[in-house]
N, C-alpha and C. Protein backbone atom coordinates (compact mmCIF):
# COMPACT_ATOMS: atom_id res chain seq x y z
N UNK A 1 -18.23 -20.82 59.42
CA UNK A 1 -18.76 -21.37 58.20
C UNK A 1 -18.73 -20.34 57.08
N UNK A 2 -19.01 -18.99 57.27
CA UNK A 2 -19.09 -17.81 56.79
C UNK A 2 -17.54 -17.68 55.68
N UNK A 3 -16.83 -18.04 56.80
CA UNK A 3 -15.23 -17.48 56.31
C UNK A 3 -15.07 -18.78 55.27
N UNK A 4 -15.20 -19.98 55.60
CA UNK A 4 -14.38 -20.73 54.80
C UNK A 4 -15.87 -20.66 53.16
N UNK A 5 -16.63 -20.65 53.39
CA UNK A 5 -17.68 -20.50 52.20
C UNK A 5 -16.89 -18.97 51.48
N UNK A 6 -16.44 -17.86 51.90
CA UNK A 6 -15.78 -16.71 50.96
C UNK A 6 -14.29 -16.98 50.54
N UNK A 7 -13.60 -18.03 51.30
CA UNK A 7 -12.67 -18.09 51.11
C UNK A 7 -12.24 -19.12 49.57
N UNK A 8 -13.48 -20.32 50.09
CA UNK A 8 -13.37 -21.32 48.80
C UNK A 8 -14.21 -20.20 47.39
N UNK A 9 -14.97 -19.37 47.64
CA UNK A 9 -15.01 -17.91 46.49
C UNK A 9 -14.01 -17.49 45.86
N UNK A 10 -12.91 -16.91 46.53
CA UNK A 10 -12.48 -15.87 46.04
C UNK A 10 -10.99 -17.30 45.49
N UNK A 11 -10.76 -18.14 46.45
CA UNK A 11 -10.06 -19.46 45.65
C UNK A 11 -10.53 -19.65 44.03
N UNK A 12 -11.72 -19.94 43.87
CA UNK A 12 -12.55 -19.78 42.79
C UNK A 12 -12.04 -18.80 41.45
N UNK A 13 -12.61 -17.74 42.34
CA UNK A 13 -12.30 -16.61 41.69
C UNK A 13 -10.80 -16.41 41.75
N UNK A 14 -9.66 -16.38 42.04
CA UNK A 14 -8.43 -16.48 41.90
C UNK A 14 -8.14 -17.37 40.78
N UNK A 15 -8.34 -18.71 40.39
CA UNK A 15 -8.29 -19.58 39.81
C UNK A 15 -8.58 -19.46 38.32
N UNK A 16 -10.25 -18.66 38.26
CA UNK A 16 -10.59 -18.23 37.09
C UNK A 16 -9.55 -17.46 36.61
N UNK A 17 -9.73 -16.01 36.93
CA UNK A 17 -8.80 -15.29 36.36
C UNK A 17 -7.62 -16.04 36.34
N UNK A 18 -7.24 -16.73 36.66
CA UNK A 18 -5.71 -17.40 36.13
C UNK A 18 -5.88 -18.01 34.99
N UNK A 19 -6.88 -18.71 34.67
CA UNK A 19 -7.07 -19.43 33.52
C UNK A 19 -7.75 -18.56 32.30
N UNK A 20 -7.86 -17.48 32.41
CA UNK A 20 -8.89 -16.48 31.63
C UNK A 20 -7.25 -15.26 31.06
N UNK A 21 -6.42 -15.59 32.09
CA UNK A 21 -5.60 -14.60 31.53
C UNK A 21 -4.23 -14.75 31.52
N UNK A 22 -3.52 -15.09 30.49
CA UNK A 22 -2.10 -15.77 30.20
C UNK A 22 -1.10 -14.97 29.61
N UNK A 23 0.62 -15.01 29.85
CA UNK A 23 1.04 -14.31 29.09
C UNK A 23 2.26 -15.51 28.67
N UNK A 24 3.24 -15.00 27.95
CA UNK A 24 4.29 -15.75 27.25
C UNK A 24 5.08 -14.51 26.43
N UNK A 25 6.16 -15.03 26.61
CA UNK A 25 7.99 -14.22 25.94
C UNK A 25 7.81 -14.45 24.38
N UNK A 26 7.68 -13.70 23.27
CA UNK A 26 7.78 -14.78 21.88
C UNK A 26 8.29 -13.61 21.31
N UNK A 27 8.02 -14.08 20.03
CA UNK A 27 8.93 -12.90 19.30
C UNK A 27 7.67 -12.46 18.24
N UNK A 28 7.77 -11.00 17.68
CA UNK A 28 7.05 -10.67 16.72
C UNK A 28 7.59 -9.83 15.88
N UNK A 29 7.04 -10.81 14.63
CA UNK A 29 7.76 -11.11 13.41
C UNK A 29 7.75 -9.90 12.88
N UNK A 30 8.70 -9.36 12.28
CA UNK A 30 8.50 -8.10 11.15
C UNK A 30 9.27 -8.00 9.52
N UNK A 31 8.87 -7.12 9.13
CA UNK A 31 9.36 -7.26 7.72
C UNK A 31 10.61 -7.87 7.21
N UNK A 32 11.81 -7.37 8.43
CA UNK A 32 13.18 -8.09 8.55
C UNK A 32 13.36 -8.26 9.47
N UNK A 33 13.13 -10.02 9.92
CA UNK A 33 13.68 -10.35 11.21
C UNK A 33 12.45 -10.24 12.23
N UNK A 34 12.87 -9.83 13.62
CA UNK A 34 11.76 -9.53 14.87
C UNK A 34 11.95 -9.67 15.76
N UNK A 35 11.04 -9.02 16.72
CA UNK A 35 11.85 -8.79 18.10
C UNK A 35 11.15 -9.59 19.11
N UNK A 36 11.80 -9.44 20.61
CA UNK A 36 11.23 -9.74 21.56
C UNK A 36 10.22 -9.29 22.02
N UNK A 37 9.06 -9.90 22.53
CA UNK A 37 7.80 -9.12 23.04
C UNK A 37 7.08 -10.28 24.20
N UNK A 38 6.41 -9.48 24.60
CA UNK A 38 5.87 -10.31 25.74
C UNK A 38 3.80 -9.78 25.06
N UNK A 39 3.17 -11.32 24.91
CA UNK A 39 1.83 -11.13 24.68
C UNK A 39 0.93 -11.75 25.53
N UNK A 40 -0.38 -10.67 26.08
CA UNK A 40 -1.01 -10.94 27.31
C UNK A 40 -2.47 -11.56 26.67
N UNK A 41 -2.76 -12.38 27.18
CA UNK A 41 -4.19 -13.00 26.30
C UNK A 41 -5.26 -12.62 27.77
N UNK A 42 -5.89 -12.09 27.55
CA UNK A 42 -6.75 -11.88 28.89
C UNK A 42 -8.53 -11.83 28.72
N UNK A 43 -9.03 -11.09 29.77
CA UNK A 43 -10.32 -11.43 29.15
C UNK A 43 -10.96 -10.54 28.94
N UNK A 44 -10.14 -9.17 28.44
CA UNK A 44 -10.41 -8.52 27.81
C UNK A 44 -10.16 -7.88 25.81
N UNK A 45 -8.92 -8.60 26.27
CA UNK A 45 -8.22 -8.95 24.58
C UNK A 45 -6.99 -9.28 24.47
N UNK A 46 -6.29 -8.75 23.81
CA UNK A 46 -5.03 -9.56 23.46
C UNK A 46 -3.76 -8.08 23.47
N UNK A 47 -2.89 -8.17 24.39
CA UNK A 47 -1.95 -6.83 24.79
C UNK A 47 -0.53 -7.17 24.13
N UNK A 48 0.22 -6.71 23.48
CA UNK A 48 1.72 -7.02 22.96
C UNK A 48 2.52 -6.34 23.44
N UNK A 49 3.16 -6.28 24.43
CA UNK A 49 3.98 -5.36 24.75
C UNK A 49 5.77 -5.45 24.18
N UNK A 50 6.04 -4.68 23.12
CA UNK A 50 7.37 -4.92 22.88
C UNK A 50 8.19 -3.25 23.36
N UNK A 51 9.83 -3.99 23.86
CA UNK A 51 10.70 -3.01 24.78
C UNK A 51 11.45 -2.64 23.59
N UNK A 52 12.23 -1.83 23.81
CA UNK A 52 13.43 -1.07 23.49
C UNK A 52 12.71 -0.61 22.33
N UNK A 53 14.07 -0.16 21.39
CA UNK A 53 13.49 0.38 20.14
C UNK A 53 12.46 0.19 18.86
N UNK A 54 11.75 -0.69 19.21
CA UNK A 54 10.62 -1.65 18.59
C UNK A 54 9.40 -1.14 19.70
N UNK A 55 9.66 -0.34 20.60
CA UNK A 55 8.52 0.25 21.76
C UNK A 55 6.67 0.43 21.06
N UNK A 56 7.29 0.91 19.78
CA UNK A 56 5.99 1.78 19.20
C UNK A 56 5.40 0.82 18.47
N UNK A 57 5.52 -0.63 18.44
CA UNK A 57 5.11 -1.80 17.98
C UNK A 57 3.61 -2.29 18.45
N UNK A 58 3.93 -1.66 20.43
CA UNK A 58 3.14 -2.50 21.48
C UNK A 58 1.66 -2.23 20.65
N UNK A 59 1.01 -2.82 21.37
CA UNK A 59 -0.39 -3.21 20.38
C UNK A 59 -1.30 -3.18 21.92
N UNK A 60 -2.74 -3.06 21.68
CA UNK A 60 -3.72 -3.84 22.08
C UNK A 60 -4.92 -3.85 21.52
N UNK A 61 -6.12 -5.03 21.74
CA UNK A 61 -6.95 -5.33 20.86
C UNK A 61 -8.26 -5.57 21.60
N UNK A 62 -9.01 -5.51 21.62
CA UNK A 62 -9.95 -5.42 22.39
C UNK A 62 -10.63 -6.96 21.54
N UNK A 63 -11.66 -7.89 21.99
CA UNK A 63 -11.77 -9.09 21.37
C UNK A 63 -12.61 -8.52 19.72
N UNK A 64 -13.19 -7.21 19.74
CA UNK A 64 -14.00 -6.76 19.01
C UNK A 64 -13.38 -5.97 17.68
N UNK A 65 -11.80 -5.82 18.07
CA UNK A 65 -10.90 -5.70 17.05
C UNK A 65 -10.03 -6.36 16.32
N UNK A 66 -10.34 -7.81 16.80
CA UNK A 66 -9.90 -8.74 16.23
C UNK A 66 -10.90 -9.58 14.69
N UNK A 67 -10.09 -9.19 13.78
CA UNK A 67 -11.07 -9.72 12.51
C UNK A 67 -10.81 -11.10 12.18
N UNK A 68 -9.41 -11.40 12.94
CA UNK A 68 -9.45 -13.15 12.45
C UNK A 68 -8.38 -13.51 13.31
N UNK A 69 -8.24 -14.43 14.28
CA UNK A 69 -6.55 -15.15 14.75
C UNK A 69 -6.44 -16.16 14.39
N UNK A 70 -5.55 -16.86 13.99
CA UNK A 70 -5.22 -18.18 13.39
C UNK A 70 -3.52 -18.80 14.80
N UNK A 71 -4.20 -20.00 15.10
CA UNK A 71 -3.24 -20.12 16.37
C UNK A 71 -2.84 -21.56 15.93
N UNK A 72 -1.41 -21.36 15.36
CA UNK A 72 -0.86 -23.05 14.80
C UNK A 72 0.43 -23.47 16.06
N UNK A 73 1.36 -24.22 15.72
CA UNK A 73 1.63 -25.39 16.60
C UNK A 73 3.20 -24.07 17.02
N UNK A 74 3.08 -23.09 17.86
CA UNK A 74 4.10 -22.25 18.41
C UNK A 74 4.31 -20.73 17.35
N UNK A 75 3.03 -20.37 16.65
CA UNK A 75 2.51 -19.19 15.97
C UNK A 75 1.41 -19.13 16.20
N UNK A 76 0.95 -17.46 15.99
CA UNK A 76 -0.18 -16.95 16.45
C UNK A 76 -0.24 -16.01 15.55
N UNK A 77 -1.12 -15.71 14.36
CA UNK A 77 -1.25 -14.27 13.70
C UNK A 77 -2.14 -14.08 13.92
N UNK A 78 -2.75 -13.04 14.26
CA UNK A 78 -3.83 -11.85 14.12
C UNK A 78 -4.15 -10.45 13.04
N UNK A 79 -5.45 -10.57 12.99
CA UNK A 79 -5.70 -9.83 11.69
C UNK A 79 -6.54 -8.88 12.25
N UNK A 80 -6.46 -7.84 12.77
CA UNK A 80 -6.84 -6.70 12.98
C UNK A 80 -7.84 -6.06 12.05
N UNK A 81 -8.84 -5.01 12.02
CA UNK A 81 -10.00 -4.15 11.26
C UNK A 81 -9.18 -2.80 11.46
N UNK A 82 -7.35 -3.04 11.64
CA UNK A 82 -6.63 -1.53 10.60
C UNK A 82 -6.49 -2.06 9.91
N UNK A 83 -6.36 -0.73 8.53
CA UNK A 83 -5.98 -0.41 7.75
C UNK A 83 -4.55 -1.10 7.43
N UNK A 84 -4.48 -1.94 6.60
CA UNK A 84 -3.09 -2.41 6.22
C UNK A 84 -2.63 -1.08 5.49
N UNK A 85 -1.29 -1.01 5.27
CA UNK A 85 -0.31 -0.43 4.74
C UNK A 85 -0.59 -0.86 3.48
N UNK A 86 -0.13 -1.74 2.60
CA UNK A 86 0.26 -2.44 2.01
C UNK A 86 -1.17 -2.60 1.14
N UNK A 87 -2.44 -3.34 1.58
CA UNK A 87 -3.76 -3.45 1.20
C UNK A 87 -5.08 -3.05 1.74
N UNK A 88 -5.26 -1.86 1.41
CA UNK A 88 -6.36 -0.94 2.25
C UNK A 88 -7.95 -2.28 2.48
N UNK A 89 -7.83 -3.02 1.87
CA UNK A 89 -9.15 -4.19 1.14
C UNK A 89 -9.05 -4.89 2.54
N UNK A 90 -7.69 -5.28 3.19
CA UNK A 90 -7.86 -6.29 3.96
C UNK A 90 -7.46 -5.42 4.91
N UNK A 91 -7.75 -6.12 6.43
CA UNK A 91 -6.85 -5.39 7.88
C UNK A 91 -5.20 -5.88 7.60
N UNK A 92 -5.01 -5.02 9.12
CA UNK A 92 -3.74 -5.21 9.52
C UNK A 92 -3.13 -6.66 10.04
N UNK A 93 -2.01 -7.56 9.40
CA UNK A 93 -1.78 -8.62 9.56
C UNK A 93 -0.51 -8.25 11.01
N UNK A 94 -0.61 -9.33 11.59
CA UNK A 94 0.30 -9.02 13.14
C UNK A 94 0.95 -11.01 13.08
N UNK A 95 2.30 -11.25 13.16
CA UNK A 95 2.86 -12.67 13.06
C UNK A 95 3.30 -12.80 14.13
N UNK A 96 3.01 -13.66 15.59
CA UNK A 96 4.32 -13.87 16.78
C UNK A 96 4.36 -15.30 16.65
N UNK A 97 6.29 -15.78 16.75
CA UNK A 97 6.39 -16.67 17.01
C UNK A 97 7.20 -17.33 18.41
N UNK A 98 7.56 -19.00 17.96
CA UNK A 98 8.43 -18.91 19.36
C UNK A 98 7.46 -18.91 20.44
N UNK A 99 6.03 -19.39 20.16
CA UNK A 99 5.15 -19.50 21.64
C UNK A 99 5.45 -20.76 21.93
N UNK A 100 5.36 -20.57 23.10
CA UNK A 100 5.44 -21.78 24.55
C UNK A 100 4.06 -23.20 23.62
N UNK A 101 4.62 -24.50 23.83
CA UNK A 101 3.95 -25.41 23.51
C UNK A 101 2.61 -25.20 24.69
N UNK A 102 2.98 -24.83 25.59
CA UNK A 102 1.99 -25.25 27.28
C UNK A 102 1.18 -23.24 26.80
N UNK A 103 1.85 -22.43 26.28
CA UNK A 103 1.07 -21.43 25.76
C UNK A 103 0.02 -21.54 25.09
N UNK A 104 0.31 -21.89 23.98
CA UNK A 104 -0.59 -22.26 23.27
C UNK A 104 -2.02 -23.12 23.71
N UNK A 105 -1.40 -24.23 24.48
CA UNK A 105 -2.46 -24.88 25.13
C UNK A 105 -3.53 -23.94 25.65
N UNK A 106 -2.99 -23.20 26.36
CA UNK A 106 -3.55 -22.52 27.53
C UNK A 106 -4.52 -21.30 26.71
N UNK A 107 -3.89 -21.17 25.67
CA UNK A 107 -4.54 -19.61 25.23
C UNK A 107 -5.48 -20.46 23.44
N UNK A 108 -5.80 -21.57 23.53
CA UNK A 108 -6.45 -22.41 22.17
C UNK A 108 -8.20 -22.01 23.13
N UNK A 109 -8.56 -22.49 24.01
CA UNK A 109 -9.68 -22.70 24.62
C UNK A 109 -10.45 -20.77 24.53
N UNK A 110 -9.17 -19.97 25.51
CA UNK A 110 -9.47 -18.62 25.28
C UNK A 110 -9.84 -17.75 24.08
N UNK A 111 -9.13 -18.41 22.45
CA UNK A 111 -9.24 -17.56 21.46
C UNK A 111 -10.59 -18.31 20.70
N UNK A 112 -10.73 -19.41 21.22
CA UNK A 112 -12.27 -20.21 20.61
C UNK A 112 -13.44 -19.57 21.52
N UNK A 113 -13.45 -19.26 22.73
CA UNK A 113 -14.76 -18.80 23.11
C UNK A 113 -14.82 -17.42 23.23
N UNK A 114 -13.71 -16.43 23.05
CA UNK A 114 -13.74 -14.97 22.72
C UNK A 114 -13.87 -14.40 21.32
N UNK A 115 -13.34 -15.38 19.87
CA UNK A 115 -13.61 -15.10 18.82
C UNK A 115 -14.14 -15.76 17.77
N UNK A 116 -15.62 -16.23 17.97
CA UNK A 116 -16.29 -17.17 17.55
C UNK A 116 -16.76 -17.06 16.31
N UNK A 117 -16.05 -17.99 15.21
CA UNK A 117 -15.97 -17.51 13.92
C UNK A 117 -14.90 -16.83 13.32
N UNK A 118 -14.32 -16.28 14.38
CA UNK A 118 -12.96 -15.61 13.83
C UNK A 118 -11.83 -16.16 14.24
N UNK A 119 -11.81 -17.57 14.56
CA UNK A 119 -10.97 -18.13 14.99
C UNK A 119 -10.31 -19.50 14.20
N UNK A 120 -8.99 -19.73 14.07
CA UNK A 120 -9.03 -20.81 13.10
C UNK A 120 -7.74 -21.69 13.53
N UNK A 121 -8.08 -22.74 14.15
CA UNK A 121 -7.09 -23.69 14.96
C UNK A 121 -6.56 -24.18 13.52
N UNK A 122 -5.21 -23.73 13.54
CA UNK A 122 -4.15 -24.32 12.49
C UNK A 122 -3.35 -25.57 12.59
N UNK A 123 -2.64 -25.76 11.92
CA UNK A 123 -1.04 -26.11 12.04
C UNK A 123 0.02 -25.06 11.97
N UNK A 124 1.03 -25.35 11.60
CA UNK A 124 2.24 -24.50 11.55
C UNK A 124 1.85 -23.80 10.48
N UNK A 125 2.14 -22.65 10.79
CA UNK A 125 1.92 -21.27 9.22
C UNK A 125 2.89 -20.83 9.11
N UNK A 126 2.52 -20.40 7.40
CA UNK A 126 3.50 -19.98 6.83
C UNK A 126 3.64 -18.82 6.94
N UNK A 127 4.50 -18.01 5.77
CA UNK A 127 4.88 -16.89 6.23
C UNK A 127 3.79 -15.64 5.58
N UNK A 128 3.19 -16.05 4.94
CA UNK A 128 2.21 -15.21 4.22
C UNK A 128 0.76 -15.84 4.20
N UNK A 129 -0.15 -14.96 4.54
CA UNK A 129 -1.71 -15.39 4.63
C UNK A 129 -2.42 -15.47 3.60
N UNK A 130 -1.49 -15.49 2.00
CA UNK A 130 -2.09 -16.27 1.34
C UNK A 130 -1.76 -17.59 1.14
N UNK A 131 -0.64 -17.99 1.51
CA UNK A 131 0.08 -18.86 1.86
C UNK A 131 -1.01 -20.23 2.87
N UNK A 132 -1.13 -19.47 4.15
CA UNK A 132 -2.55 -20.11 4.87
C UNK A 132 -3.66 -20.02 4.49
N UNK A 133 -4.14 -19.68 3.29
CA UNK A 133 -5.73 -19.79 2.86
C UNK A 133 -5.44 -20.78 1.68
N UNK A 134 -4.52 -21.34 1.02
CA UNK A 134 -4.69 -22.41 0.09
C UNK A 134 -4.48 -23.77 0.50
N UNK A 135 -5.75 -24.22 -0.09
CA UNK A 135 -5.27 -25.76 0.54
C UNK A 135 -5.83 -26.31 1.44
C-alpha cells in the first residue's frame, strides 16, 4: 500500500513539474533580423538560450526581473528592470517570435500566476512597444 501511495506522489509530482516548466525553438528578434534560440519558461523564470555567434544574447530572468511580458498569438516580449541602451527611463525590451501555437497555450496560465500585474494577454504585436500601448 506504502509503494503504490509514493508512487501515485512522485507521478504527481512528475506531472507538476511538467506543467510548471516548458520550453520551445523560436526566434529572437534583433535590431536586423534574428536568430534561433531555444526559451525555457520554468518555475523559476524565464531562460533564453541562443547558440552560435549570437551566444552572448542568452538571457535569464528570475520572475522578479521581469517588469512586464506581453504574450500575443506566436510572440512573447519581455521588459526587463535593465537599463535600456537606447532609454535609460524605461527597461530593457527582449521580442521572440515564431512560438509554438500549443506553446503559448502552455506557457499563458504560467506567465499569469508568476507575474501578477505584469502580465498582459495580447494579440499579435507589433514591432515597437509604443506601437502596443496605443489603442
Amino acid at each position: 500500500m506504502s509503494l503504490r501511495i509514493e508512487t501515485a506522489f512522485l507521478a504527481g509530482l512528475v506531472l507538476c513539474l511538467g506543467l510548471n516548466a516548458q520550453q520551445a525553438e523560436v526566434r529572437h528578434r534583433h535590431l536586423l533580423g534574428g536568430a534561433k534560440a531555444t526559451i525555457h519558461i520554468g518555475v523559476e523564470g524565464v531562460t533564453l538560450d541562443e547558440q552560435g555567434k549570437n551566444s552572448a544574447h542568452s538571457q535569464k530572468w528570475t520572475w522578479k526581473d521581469i517588469q512586464e511580458a506581453q504574450l500575443g498569438s506566436g510572440q512573447l516580449r519581455i521588459q526587463s528592470y535593465e537599463e535600456s541602451k537606447v532609454n535609460s527611463a524605461k527597461g530593457r525590451e527582449y521580442l521572440f517570435d515564431r512560438l509554438p501555437k500549443e506553446f503559448v497555450d502552455q506557457i499563458r496560465p504560467v506567465l499569469r500566476r508568476n507575474l501578477p500585474g505584469r502580465f498582459i494577454d495580447a494579440g499579435p504585436l507589433k514591432d515597437s512597444w509604443l506601437e502596443n500601448r496605443a489603442g
